[in-house]
PDB file of N, CA and C in Angstrom:
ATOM      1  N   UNK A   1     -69.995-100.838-101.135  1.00  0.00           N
ATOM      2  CA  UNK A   1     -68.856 -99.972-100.921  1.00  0.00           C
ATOM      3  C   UNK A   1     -69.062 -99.228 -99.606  1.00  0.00           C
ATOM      4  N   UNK A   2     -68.193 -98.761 -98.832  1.00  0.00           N
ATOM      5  CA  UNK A   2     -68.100 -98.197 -97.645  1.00  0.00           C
ATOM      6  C   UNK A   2     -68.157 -96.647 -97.872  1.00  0.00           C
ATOM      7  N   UNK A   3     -69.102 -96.584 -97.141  1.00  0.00           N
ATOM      8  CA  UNK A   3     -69.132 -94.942 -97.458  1.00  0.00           C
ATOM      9  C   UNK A   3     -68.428 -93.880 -96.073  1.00  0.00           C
ATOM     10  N   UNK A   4     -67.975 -92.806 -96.676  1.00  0.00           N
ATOM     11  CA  UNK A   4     -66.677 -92.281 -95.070  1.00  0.00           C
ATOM     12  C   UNK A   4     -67.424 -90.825 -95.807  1.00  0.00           C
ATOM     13  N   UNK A   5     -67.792 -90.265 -94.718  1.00  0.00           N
ATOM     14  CA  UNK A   5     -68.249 -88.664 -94.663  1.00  0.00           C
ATOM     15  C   UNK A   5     -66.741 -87.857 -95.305  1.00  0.00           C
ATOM     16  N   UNK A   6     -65.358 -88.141 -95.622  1.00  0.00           N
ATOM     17  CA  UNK A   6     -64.467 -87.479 -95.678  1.00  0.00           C
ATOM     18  C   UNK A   6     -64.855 -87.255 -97.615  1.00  0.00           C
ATOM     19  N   UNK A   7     -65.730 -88.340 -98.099  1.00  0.00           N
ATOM     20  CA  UNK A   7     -66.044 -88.448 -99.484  1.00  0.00           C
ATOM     21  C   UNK A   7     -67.007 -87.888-100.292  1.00  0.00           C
ATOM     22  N   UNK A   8     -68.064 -87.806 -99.414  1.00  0.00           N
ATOM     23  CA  UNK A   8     -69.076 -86.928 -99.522  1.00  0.00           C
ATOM     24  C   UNK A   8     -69.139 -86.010 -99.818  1.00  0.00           C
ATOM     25  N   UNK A   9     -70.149 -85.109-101.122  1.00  0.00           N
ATOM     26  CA  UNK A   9     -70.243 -84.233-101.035  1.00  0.00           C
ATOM     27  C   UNK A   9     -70.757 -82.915-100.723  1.00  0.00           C
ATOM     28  N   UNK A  10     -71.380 -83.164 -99.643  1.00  0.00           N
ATOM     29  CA  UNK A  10     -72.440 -82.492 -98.645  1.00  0.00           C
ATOM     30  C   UNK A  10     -71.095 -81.816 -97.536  1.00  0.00           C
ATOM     31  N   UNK A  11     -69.856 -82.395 -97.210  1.00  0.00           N
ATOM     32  CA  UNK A  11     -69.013 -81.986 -96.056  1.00  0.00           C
ATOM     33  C   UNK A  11     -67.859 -81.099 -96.631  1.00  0.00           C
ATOM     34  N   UNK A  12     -67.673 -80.820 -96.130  1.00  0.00           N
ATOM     35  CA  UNK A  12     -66.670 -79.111 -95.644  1.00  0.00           C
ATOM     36  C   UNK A  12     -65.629 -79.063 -95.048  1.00  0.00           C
ATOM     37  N   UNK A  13     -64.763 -79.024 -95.109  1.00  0.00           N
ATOM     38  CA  UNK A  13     -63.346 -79.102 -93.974  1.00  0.00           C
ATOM     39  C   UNK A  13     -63.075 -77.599 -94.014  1.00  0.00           C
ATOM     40  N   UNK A  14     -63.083 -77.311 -92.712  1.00  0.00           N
ATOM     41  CA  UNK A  14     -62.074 -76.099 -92.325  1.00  0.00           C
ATOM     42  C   UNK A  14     -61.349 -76.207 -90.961  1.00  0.00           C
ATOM     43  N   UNK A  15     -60.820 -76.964 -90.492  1.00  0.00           N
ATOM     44  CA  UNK A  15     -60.379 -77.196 -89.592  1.00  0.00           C
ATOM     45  C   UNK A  15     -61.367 -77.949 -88.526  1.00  0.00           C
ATOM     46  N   UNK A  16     -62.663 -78.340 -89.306  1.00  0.00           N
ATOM     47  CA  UNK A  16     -63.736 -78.814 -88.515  1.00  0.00           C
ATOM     48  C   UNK A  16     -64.397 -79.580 -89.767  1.00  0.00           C
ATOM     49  N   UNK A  17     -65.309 -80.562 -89.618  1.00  0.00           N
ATOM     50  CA  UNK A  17     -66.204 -81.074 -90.747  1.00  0.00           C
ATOM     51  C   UNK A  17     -67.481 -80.325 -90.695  1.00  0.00           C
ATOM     52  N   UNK A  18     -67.791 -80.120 -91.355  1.00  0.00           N
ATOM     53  CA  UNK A  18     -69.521 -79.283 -91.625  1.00  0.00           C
ATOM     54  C   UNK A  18     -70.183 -80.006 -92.560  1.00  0.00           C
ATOM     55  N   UNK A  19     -71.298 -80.487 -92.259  1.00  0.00           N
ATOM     56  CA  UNK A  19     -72.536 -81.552 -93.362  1.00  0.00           C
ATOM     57  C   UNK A  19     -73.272 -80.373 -93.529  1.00  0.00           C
ATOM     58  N   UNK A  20     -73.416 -80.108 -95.064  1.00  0.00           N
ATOM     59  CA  UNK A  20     -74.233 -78.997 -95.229  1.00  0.00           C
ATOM     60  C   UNK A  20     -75.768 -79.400 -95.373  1.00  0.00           C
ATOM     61  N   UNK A  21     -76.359 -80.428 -95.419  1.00  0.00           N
ATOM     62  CA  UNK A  21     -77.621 -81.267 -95.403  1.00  0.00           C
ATOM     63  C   UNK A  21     -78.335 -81.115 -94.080  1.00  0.00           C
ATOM     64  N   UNK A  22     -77.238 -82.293 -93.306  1.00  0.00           N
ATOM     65  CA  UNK A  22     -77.385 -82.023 -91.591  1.00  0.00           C
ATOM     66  C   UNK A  22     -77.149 -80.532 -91.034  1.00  0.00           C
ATOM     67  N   UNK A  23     -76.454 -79.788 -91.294  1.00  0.00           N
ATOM     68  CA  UNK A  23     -76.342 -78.608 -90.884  1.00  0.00           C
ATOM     69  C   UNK A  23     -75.711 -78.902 -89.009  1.00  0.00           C
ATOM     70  N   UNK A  24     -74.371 -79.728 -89.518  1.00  0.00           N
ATOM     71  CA  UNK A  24     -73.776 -80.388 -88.114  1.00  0.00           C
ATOM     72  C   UNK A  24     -72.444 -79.901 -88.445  1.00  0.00           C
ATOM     73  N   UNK A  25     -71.574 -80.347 -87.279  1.00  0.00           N
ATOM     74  CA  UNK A  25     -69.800 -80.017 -87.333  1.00  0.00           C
ATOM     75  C   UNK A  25     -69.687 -81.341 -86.404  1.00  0.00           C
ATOM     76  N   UNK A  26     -68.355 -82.212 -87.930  1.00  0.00           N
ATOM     77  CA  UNK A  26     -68.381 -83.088 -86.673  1.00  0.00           C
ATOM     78  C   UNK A  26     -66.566 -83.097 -87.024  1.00  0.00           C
ATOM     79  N   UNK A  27     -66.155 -83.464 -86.122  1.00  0.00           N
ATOM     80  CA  UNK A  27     -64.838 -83.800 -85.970  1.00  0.00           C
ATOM     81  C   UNK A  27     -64.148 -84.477 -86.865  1.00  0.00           C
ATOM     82  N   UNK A  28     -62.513 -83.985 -86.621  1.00  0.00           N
ATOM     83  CA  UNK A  28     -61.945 -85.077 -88.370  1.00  0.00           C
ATOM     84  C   UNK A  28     -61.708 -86.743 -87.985  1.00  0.00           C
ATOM     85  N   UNK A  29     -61.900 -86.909 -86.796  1.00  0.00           N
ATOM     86  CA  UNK A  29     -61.913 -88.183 -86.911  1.00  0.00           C
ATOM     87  C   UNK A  29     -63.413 -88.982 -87.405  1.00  0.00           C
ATOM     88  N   UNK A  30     -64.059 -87.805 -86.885  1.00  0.00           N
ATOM     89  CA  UNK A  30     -65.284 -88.834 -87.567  1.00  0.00           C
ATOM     90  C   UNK A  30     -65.397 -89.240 -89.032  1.00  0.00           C
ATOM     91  N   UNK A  31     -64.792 -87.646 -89.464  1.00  0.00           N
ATOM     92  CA  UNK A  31     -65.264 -88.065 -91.124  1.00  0.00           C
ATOM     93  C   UNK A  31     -64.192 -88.800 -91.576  1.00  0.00           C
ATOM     94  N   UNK A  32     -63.265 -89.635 -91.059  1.00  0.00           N
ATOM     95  CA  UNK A  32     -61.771 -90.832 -91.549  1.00  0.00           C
ATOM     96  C   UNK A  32     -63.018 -92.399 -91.020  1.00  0.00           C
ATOM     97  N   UNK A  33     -63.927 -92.511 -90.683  1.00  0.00           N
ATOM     98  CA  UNK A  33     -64.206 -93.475 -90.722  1.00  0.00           C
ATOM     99  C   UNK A  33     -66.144 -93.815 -90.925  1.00  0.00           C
ATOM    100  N   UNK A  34     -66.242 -94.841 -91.392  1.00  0.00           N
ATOM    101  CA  UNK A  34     -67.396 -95.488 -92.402  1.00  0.00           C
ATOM    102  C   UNK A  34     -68.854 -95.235 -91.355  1.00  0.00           C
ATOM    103  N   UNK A  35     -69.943 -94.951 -92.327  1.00  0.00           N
ATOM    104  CA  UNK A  35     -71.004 -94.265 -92.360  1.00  0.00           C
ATOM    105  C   UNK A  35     -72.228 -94.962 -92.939  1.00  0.00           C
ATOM    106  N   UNK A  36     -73.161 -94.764 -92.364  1.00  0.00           N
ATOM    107  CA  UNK A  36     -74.637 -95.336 -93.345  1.00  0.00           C
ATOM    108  C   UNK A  36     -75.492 -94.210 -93.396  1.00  0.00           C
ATOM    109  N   UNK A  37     -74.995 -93.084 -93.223  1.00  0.00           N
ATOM    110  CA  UNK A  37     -75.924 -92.022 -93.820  1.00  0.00           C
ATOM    111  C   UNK A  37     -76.641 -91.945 -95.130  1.00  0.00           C
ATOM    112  N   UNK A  38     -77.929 -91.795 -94.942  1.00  0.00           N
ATOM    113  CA  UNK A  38     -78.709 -91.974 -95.984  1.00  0.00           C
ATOM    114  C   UNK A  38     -78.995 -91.117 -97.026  1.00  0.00           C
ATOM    115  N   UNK A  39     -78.261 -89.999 -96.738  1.00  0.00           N
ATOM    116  CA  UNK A  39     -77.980 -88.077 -97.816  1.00  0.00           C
ATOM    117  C   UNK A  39     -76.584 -88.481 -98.309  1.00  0.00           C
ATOM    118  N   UNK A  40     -75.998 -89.485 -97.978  1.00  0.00           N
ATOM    119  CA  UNK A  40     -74.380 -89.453 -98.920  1.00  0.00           C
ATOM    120  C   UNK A  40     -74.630 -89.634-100.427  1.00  0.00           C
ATOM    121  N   UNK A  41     -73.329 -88.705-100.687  1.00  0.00           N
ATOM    122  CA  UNK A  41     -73.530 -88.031-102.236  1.00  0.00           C
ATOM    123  C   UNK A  41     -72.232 -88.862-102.177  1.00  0.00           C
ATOM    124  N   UNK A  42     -71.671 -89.335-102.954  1.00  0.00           N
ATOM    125  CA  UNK A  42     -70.484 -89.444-103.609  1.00  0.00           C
ATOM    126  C   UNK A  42     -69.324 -88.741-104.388  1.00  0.00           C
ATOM    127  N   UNK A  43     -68.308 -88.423-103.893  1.00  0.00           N
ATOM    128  CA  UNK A  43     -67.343 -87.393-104.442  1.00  0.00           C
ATOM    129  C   UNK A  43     -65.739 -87.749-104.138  1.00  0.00           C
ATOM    130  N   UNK A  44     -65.318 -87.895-105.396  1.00  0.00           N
ATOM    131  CA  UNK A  44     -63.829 -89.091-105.371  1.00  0.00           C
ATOM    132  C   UNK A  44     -62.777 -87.956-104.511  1.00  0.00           C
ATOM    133  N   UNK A  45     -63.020 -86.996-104.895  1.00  0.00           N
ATOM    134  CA  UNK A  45     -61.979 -85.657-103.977  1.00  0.00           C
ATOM    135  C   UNK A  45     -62.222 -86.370-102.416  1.00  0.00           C
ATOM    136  N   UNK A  46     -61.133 -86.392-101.856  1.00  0.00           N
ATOM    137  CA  UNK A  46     -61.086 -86.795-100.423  1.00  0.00           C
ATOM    138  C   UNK A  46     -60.952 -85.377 -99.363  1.00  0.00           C
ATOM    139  N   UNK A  47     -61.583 -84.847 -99.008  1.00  0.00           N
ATOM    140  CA  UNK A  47     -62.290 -84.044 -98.196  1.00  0.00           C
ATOM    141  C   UNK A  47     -61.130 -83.548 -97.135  1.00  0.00           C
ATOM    142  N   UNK A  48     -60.446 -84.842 -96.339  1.00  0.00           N
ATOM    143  CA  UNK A  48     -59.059 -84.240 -95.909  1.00  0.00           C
ATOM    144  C   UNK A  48     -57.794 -84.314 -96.136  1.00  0.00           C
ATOM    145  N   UNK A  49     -57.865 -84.610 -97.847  1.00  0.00           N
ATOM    146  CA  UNK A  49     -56.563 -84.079 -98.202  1.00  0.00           C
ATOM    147  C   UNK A  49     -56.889 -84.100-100.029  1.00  0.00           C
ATOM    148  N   UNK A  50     -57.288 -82.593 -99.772  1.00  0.00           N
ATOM    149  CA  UNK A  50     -57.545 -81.932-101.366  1.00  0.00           C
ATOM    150  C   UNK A  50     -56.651 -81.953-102.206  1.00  0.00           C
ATOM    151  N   UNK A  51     -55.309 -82.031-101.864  1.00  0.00           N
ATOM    152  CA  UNK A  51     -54.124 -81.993-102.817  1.00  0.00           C
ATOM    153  C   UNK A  51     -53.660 -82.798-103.091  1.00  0.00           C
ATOM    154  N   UNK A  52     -54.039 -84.211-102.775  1.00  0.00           N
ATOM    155  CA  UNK A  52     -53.884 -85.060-102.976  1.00  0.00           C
ATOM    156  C   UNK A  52     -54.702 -86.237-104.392  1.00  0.00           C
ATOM    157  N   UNK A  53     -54.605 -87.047-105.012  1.00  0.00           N
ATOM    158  CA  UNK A  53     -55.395 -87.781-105.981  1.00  0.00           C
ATOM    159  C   UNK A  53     -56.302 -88.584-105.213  1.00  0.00           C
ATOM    160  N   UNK A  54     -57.324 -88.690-105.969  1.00  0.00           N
ATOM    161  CA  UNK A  54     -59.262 -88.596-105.952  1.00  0.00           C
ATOM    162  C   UNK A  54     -59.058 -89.925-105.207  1.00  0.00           C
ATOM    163  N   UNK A  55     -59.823 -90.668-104.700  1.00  0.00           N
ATOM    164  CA  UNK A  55     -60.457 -92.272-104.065  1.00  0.00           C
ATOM    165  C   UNK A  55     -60.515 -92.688-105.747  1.00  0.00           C
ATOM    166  N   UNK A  56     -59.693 -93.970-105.514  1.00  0.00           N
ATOM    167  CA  UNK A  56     -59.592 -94.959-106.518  1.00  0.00           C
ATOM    168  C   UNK A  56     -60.664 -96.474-105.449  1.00  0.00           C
ATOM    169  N   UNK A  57     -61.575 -96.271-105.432  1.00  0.00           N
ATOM    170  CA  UNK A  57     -62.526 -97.429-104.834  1.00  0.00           C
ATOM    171  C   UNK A  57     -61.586 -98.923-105.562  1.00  0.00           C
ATOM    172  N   UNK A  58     -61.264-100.606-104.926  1.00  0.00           N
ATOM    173  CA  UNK A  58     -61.044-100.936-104.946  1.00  0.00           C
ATOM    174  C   UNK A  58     -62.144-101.497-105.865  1.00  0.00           C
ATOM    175  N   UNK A  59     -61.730-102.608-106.888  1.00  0.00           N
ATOM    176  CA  UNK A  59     -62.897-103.265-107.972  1.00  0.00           C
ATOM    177  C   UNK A  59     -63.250-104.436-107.053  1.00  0.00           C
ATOM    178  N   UNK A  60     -64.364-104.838-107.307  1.00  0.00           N
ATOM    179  CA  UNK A  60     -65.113-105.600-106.376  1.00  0.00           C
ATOM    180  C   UNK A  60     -64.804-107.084-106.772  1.00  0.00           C
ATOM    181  N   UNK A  61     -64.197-108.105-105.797  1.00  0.00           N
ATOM    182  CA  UNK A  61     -64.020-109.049-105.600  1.00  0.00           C
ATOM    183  C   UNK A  61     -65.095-110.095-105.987  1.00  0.00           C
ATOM    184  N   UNK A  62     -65.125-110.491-107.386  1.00  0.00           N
ATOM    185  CA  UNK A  62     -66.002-111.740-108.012  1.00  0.00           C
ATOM    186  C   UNK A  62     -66.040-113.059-107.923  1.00  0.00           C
ATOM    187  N   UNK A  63     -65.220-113.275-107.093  1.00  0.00           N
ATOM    188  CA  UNK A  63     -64.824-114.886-106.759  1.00  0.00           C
ATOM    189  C   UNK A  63     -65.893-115.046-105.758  1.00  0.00           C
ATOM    190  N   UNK A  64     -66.771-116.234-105.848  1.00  0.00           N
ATOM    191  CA  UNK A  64     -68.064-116.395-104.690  1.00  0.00           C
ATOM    192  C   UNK A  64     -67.227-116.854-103.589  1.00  0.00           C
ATOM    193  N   UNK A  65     -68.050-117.112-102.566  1.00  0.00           N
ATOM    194  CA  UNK A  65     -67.365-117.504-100.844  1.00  0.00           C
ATOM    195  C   UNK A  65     -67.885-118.513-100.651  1.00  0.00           C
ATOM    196  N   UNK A  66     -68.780-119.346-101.450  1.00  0.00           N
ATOM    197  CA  UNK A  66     -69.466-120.527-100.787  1.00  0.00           C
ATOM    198  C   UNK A  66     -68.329-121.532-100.905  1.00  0.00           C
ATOM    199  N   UNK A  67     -67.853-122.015 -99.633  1.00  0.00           N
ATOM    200  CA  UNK A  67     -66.922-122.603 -99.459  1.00  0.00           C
ATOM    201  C   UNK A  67     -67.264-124.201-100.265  1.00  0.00           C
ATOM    202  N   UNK A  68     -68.444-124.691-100.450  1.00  0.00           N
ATOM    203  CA  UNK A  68     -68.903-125.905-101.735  1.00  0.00           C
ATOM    204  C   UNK A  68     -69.221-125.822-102.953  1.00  0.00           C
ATOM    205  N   UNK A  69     -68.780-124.861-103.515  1.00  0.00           N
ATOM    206  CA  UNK A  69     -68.971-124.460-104.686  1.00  0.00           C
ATOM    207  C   UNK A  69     -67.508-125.622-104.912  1.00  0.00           C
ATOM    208  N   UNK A  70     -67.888-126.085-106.438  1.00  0.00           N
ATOM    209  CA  UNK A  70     -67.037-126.638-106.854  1.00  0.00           C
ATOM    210  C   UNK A  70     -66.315-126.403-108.365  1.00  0.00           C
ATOM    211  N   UNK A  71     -64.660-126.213-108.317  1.00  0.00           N
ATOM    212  CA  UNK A  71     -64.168-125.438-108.718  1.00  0.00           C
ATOM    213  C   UNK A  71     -63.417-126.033-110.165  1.00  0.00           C
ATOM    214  N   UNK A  72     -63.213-125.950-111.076  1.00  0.00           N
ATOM    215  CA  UNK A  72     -62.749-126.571-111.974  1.00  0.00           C
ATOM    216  C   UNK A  72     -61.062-127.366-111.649  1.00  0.00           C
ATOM    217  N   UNK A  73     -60.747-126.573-110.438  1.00  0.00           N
ATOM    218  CA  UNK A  73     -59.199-127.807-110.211  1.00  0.00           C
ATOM    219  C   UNK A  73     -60.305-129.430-109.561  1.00  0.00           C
ATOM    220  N   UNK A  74     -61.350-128.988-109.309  1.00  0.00           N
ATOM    221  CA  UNK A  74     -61.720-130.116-108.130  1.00  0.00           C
ATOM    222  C   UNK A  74     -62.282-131.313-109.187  1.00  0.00           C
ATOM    223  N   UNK A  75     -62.492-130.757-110.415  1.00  0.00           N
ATOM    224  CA  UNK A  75     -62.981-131.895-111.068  1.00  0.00           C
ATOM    225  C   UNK A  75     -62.402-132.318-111.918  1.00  0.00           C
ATOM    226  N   UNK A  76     -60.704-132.097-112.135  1.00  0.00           N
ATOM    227  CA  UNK A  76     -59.647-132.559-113.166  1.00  0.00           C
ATOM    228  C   UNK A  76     -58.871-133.213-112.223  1.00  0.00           C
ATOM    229  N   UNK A  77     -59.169-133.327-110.813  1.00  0.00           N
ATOM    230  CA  UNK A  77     -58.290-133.907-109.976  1.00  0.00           C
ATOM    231  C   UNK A  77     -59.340-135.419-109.961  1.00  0.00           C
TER     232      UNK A  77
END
């Protein structure tokens, strides 16, 4: 899953982002896009827009990618 500092619950919005871990201010564009910070907490409240309903994370796509995998149409054909 992609993690976005706007989700986190270490950050702060007040017209600025604040990581209370890092003890940083970073801009709202930073926290609208994806992160590998290694202190991310997880928190469905979306950070810049509180009044709004929580991150519904998308369910994870189970269909494999190996393009030779062979598929039950391939062996009734």
């Amino acid at each position: 899953m992609a993690q976005f500092c706007r989700y986190c619950d270490h950050v702060h919005v007040t017209g600025f982002g604040y990581c209370d871990i890092k003890n940083k201010f970073y801009s709202l564009d930073h926290l609208a896009h994806t992160n590998d910070c290694a202190l991310y907490a997880y928190n469905p409240i979306d950070a810049l827009r509180k009044h709004r309903p929580g991150h519904q994370p998308r369910e994870e796509d189970l269909e494999c990618k190996d393009p030779n995998q062979t598929t039950i149409f391939d062996i009734l054909q």
